[in-house]
Protein backbone atom coordinates (compact mmCIF):
# COMPACT_ATOMS: atom_id res chain seq x y z
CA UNK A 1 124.62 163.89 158.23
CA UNK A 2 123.47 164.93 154.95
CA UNK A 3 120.67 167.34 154.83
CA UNK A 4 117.52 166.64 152.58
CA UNK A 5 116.42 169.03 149.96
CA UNK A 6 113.05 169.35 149.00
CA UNK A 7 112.17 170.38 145.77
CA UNK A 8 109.63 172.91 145.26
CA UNK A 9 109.16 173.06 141.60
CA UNK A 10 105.75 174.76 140.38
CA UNK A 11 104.94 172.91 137.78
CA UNK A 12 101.75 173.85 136.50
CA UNK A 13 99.10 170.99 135.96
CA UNK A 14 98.28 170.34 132.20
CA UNK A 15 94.15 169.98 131.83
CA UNK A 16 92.80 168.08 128.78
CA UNK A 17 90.60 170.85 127.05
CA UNK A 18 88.89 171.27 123.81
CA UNK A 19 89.77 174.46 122.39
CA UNK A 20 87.77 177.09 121.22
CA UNK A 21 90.07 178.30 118.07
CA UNK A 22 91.64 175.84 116.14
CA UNK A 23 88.78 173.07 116.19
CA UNK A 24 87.73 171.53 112.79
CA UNK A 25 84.48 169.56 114.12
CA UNK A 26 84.47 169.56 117.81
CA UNK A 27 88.11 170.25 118.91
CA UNK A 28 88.99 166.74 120.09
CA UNK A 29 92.25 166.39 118.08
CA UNK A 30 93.08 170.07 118.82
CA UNK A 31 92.83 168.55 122.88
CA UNK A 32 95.10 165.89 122.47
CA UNK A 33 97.78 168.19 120.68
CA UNK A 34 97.88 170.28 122.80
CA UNK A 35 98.03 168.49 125.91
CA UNK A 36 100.90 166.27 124.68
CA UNK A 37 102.76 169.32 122.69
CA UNK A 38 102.67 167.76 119.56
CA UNK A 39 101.63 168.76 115.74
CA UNK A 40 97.67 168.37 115.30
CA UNK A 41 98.00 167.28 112.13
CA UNK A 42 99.43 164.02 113.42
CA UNK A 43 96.56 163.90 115.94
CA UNK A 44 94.23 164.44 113.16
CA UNK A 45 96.09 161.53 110.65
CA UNK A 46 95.78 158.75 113.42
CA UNK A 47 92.16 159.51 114.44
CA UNK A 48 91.38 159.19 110.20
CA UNK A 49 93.16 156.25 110.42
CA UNK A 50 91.50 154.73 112.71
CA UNK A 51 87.78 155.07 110.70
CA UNK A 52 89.80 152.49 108.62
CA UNK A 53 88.46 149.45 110.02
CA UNK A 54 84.75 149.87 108.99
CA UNK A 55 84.14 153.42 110.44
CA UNK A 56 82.87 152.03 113.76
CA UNK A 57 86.05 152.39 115.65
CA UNK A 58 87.07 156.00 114.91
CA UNK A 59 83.45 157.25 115.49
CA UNK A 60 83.21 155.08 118.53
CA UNK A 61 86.78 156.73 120.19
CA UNK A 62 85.60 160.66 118.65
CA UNK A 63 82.34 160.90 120.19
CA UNK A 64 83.56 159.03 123.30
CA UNK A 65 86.49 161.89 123.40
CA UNK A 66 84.06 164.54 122.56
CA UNK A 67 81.73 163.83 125.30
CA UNK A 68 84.19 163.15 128.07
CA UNK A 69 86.91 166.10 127.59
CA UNK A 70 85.47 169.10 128.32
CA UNK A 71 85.24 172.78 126.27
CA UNK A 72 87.51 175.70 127.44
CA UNK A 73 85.14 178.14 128.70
């Protein structure tokens, strides 16, 4: 028989917040970098690049983002 182990990890769940240091306009780049560990720099160069394509776009996807992820408290 082979026994079944159960793992009991505690991961702790990662929340999608908007900071309250480290924000330039409304902290929606500082979210994303933090949630997926990565350089907010980078976060900030692809939402620029995507006001490319006649502004619409970018705006569109920041205010959406800045609306729908919430503020730390």
């Amino acid at each position: 028989m082979s026994s079944k182990r159960s793992s009991t990890s505690t991961k702790a769940i990662k929340k999608l917040l908007r900071p309250l240091s480290g924000r330039q306009i409304a902290g929606v780049a500082a979210a994303f970098a933090n949630y997926f560990e990565i350089d907010v720099t980078l976060v900030r160069v692809v939402l620029a690049l995507t006001f490319i394509p006649g502004g619409f776009p970018g705006l569109f996807i920041y205010v959406l983002c800045w609306l729908l992820i919430p503020s730390e408290e």
